[in-house]
PDB file of N, CA and C in Angstrom:
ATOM      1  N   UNK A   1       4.628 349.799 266.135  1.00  0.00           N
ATOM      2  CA  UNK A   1       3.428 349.762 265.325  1.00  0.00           C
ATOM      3  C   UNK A   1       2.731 348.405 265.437  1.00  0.00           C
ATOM      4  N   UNK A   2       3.290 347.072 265.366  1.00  0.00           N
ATOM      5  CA  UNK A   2       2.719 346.090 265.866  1.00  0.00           C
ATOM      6  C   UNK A   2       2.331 345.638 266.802  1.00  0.00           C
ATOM      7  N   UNK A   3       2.822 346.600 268.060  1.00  0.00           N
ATOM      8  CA  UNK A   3       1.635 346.394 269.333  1.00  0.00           C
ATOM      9  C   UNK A   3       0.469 347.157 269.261  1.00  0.00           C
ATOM     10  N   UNK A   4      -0.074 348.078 268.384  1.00  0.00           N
ATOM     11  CA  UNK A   4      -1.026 348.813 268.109  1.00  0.00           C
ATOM     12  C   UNK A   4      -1.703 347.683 267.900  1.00  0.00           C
ATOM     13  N   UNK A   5      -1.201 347.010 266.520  1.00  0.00           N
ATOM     14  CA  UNK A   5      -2.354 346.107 266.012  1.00  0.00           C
ATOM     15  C   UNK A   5      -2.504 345.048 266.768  1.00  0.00           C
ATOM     16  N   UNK A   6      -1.931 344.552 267.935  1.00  0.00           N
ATOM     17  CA  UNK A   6      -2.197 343.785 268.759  1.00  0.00           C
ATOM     18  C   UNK A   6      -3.179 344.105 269.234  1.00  0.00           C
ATOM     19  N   UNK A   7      -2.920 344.935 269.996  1.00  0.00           N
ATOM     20  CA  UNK A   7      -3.859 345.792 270.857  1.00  0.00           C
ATOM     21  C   UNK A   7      -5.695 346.027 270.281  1.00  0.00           C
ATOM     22  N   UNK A   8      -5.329 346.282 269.249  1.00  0.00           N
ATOM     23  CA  UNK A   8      -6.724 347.034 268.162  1.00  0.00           C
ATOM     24  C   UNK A   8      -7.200 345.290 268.052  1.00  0.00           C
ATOM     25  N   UNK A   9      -6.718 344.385 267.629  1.00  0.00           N
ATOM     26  CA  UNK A   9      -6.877 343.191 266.964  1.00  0.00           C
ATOM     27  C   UNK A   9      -7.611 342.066 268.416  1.00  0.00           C
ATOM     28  N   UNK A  10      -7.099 342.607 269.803  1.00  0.00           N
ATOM     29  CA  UNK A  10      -7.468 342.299 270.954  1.00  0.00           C
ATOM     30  C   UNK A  10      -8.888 342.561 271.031  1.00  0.00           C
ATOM     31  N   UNK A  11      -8.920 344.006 271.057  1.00  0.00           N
ATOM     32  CA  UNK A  11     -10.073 344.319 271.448  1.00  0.00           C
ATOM     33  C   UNK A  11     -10.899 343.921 270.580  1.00  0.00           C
ATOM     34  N   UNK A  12     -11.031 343.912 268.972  1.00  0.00           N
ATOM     35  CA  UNK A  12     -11.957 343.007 267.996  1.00  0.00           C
ATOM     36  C   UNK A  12     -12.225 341.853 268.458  1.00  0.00           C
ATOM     37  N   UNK A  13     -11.684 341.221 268.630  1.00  0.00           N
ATOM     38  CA  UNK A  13     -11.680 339.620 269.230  1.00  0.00           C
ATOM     39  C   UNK A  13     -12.847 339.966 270.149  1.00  0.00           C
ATOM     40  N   UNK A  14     -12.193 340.514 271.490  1.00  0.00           N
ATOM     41  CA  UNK A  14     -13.299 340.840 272.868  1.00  0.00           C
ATOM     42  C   UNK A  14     -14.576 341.015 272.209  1.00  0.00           C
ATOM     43  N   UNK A  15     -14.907 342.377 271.529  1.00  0.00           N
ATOM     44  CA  UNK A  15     -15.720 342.728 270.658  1.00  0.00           C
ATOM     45  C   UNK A  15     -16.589 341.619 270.336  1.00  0.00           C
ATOM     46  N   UNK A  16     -15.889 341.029 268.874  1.00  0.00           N
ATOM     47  CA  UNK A  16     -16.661 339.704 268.490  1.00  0.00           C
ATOM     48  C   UNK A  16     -17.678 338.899 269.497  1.00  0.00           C
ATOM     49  N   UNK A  17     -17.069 338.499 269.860  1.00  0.00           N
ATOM     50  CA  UNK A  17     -17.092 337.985 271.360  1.00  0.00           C
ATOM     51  C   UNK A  17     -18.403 338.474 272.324  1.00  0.00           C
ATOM     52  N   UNK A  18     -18.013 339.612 272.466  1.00  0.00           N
ATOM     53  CA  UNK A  18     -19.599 339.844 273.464  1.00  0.00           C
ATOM     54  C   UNK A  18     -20.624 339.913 272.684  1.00  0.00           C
ATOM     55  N   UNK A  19     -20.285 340.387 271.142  1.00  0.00           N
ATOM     56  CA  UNK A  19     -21.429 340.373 269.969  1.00  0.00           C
ATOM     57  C   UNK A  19     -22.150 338.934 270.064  1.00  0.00           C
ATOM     58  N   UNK A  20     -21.436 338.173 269.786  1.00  0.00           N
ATOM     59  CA  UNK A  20     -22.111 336.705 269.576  1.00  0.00           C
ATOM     60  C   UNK A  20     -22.274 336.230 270.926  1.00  0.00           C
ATOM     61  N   UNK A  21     -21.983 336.393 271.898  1.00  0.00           N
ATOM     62  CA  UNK A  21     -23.015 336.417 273.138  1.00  0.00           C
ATOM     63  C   UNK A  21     -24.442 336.513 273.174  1.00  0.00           C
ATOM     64  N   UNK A  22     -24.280 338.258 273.047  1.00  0.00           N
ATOM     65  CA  UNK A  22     -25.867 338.750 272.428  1.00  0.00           C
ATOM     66  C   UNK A  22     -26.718 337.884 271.774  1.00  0.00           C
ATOM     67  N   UNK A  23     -26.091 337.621 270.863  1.00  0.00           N
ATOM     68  CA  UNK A  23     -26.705 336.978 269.541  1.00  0.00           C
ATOM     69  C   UNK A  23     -27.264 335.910 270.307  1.00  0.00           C
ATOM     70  N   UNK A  24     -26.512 334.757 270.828  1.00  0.00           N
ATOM     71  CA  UNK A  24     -26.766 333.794 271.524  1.00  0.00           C
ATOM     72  C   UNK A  24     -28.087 333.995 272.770  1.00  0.00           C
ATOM     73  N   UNK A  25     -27.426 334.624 273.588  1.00  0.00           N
ATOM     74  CA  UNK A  25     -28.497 335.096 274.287  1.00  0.00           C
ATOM     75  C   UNK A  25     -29.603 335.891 274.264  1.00  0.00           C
ATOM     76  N   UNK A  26     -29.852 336.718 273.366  1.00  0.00           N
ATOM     77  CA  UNK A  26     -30.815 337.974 273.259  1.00  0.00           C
ATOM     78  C   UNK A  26     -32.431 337.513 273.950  1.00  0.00           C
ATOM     79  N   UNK A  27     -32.905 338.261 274.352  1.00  0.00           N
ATOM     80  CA  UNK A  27     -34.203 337.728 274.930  1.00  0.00           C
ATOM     81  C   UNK A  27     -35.372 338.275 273.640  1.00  0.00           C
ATOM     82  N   UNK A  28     -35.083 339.123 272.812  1.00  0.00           N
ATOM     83  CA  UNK A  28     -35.748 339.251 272.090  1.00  0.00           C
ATOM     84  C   UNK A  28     -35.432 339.292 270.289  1.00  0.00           C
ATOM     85  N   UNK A  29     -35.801 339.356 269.199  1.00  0.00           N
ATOM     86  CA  UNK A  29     -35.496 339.057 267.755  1.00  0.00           C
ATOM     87  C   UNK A  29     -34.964 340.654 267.310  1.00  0.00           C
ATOM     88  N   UNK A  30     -34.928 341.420 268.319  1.00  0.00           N
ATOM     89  CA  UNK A  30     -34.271 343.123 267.970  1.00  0.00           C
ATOM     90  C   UNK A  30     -32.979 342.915 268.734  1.00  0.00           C
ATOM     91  N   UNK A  31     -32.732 342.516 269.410  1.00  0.00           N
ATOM     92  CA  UNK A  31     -31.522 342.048 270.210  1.00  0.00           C
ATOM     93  C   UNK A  31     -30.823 341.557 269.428  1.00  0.00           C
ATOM     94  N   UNK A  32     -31.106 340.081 269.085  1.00  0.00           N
ATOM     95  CA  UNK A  32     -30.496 339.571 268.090  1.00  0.00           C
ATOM     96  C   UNK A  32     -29.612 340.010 266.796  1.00  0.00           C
ATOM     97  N   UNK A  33     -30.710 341.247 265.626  1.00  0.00           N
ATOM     98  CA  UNK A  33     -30.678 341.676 264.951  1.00  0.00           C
ATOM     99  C   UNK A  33     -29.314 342.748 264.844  1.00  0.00           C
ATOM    100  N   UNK A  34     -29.465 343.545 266.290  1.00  0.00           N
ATOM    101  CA  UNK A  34     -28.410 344.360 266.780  1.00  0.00           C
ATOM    102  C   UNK A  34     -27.294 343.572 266.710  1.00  0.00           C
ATOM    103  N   UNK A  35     -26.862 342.520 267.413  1.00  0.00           N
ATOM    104  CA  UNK A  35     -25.726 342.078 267.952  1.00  0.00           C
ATOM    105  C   UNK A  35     -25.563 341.312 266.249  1.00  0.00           C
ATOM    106  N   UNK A  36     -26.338 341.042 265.305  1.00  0.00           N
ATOM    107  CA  UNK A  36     -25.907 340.328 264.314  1.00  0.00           C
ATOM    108  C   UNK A  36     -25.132 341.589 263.410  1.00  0.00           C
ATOM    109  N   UNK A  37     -25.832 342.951 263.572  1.00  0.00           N
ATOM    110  CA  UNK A  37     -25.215 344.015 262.891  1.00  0.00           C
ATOM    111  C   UNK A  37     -23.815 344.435 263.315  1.00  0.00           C
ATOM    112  N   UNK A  38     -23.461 344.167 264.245  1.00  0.00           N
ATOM    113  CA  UNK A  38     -22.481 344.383 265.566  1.00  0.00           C
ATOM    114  C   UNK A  38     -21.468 343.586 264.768  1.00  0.00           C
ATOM    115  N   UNK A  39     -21.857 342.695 264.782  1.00  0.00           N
ATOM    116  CA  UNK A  39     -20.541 341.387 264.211  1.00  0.00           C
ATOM    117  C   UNK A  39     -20.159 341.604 263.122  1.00  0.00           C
ATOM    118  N   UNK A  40     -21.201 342.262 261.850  1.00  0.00           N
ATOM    119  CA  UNK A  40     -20.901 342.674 260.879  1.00  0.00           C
ATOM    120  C   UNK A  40     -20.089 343.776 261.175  1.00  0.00           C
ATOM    121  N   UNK A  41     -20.146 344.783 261.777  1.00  0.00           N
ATOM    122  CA  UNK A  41     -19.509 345.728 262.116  1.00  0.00           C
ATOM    123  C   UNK A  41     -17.681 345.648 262.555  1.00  0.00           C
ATOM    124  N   UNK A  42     -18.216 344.666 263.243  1.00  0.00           N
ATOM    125  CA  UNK A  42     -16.562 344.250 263.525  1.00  0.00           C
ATOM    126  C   UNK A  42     -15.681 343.364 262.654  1.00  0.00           C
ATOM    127  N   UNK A  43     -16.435 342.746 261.879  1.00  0.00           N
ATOM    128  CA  UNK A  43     -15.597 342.159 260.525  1.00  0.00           C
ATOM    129  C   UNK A  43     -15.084 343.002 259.682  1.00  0.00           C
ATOM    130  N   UNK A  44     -15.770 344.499 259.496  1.00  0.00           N
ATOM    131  CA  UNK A  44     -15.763 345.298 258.759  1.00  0.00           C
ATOM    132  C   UNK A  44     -14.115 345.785 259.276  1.00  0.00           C
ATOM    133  N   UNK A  45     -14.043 346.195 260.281  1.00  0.00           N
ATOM    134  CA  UNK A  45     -13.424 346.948 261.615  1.00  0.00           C
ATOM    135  C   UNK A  45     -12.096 346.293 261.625  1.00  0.00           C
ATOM    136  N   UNK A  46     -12.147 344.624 261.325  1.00  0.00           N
ATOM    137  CA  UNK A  46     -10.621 344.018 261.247  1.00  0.00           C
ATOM    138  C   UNK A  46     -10.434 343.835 259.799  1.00  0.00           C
ATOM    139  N   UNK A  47     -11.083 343.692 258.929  1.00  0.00           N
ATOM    140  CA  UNK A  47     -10.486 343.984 257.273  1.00  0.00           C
ATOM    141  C   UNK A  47      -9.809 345.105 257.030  1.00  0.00           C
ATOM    142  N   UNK A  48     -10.257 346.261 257.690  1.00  0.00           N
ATOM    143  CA  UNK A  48      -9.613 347.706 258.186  1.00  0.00           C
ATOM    144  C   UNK A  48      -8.468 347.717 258.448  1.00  0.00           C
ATOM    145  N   UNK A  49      -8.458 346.853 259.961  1.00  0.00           N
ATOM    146  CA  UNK A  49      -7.609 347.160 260.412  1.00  0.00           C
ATOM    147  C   UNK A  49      -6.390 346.188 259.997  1.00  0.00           C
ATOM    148  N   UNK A  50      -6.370 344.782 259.092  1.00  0.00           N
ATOM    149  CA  UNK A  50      -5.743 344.633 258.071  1.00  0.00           C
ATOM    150  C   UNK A  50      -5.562 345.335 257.041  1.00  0.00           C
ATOM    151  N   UNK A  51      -6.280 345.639 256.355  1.00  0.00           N
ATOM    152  CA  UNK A  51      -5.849 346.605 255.420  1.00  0.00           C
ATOM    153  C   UNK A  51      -4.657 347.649 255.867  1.00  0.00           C
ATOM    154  N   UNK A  52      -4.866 348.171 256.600  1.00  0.00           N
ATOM    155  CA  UNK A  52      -3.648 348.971 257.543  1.00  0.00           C
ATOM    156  C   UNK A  52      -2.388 348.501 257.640  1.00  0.00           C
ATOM    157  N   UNK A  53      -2.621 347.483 258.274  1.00  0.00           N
ATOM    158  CA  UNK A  53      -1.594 346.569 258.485  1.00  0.00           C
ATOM    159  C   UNK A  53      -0.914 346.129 257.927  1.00  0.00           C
ATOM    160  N   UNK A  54      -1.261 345.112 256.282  1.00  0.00           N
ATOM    161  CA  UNK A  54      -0.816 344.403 255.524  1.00  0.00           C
ATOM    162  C   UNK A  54      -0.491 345.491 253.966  1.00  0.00           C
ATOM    163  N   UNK A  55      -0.801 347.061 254.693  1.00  0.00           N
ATOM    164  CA  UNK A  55      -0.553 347.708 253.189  1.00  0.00           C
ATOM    165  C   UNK A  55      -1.356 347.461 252.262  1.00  0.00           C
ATOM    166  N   UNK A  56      -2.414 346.844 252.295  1.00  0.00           N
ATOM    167  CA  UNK A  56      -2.911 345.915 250.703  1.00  0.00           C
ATOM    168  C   UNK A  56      -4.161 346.822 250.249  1.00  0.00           C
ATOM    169  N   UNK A  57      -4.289 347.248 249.441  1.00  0.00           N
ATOM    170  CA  UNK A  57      -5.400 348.029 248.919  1.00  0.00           C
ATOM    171  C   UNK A  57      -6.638 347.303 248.114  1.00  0.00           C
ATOM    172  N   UNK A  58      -6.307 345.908 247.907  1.00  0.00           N
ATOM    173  CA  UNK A  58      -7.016 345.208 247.146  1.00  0.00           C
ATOM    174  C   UNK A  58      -8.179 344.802 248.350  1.00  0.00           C
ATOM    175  N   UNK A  59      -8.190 345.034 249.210  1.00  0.00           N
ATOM    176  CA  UNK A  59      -9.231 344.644 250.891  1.00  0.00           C
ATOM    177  C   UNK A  59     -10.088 345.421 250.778  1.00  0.00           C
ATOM    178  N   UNK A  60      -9.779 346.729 250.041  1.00  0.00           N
ATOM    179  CA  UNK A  60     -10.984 347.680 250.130  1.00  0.00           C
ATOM    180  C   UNK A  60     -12.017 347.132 249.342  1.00  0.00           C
ATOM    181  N   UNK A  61     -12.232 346.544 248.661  1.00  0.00           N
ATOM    182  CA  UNK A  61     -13.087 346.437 247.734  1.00  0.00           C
ATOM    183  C   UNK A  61     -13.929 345.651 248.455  1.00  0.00           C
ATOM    184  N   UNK A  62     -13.211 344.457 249.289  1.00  0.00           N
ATOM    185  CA  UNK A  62     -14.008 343.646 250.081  1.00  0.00           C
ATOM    186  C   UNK A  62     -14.700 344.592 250.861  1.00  0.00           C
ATOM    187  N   UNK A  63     -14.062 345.284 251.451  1.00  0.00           N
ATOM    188  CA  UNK A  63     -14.963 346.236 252.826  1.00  0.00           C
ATOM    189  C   UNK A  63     -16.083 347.112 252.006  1.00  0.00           C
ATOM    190  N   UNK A  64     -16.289 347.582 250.982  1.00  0.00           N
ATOM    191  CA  UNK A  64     -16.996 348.243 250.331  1.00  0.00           C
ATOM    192  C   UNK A  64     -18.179 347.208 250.229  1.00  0.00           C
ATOM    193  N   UNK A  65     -17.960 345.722 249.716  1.00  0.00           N
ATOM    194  CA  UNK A  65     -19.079 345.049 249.531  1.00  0.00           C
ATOM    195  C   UNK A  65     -19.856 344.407 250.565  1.00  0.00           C
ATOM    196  N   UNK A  66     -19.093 344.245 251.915  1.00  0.00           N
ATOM    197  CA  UNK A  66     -19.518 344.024 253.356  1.00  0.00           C
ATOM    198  C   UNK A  66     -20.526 345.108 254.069  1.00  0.00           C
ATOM    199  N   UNK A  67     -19.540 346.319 253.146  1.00  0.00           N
ATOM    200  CA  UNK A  67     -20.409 347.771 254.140  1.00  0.00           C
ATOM    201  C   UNK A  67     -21.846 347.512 253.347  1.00  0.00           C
ATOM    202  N   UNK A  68     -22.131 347.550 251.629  1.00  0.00           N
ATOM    203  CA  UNK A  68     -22.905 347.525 251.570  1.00  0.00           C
ATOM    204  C   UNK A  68     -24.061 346.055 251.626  1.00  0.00           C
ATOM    205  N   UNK A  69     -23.797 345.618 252.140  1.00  0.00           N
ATOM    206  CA  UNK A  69     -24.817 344.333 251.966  1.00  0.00           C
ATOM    207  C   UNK A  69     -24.860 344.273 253.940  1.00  0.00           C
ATOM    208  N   UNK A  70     -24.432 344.863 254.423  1.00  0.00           N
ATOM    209  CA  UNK A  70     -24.470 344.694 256.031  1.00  0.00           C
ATOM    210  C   UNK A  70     -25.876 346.239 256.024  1.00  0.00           C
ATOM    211  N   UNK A  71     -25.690 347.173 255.212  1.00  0.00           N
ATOM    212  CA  UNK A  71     -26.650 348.361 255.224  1.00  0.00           C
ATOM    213  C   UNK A  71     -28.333 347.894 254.192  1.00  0.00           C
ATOM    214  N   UNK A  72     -27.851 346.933 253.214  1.00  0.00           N
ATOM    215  CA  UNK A  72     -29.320 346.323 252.829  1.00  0.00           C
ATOM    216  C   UNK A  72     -29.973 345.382 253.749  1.00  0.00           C
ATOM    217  N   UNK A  73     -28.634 344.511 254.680  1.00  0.00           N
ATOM    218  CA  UNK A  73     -29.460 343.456 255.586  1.00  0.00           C
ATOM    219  C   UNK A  73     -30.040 344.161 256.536  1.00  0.00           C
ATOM    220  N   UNK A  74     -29.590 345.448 257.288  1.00  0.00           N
ATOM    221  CA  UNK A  74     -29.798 346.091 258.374  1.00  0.00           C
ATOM    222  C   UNK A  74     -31.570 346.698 258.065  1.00  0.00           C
ATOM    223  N   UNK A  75     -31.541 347.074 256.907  1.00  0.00           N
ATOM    224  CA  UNK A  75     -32.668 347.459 256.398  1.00  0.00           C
ATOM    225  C   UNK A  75     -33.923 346.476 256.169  1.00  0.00           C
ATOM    226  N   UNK A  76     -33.556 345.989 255.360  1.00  0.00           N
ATOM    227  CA  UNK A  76     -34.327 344.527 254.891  1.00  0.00           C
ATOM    228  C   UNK A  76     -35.177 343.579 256.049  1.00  0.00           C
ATOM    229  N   UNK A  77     -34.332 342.933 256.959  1.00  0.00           N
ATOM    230  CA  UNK A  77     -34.505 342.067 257.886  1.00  0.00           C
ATOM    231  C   UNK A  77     -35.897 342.505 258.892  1.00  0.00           C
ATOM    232  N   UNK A  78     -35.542 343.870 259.173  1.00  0.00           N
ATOM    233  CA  UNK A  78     -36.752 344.440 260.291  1.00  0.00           C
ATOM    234  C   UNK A  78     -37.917 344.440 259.501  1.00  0.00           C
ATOM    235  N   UNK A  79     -38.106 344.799 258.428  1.00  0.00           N
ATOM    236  CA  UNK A  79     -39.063 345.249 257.487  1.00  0.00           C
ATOM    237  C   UNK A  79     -40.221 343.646 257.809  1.00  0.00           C
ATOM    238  N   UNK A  80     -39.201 341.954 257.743  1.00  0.00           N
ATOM    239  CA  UNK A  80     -39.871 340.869 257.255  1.00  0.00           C
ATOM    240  C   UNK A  80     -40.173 340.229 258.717  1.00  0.00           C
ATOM    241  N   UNK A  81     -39.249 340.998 260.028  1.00  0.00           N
ATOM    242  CA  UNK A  81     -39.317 340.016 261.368  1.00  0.00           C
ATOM    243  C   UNK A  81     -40.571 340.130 262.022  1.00  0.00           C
ATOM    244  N   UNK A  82     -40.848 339.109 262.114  1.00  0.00           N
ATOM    245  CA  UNK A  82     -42.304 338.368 262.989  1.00  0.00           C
ATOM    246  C   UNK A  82     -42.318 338.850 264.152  1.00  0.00           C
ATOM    247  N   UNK A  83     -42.938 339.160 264.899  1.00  0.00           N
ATOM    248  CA  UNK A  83     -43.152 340.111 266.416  1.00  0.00           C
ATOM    249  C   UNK A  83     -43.128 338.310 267.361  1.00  0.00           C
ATOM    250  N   UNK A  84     -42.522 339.063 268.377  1.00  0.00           N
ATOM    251  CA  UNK A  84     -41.652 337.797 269.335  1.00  0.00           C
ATOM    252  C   UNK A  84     -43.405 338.009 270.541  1.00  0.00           C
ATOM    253  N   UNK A  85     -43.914 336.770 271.286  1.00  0.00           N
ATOM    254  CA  UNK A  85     -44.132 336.883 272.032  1.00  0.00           C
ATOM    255  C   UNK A  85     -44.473 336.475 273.020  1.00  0.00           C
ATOM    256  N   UNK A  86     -45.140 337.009 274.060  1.00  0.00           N
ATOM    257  CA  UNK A  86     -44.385 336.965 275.454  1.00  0.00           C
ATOM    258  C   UNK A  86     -45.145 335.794 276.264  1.00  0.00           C
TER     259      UNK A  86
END
């Protein structure tokens, strides 16, 4: 069972990782936006996959308040972003 979470905990890392690439690199402010949702996504994804791990039920609550404030930023942000240009 603990090479699972190796394994799962690997690929988050990788994950992370090409996310904040993006982020870094994006050629445009929707790029960005994506790969910033991405990262949220994968924070979400290893609290999880702690939670799993460590048995602990008290994590959910965190992931509940991540999910929702990652679904108001996702919303919010496009609504106020300035058009990029060329």
């Amino acid at each position: 069972m603990t090479v699972t979470f190796i394994v799962a905990g690997a690929f988050l890392v990788a994950a992370a990782a090409l996310c904040v690439y993006r982020l870094l690199r994006g050629p445009s402010t929707l790029d960005r936006l994506v790969a910033l949702e991405m990262v949220a996504s994968v924070c979400l994804s290893a609290l999880g996959a702690w939670a799993a791990f460590s048995q602990d039920s008290g994590v959910l609550a965190a992931l509940v308040a991540l999910a929702l404030l990652g679904f108001i930023g996702s919303i919010s942000v496009p609504r106020f972003r300035v058009r990029d240009r060329r």
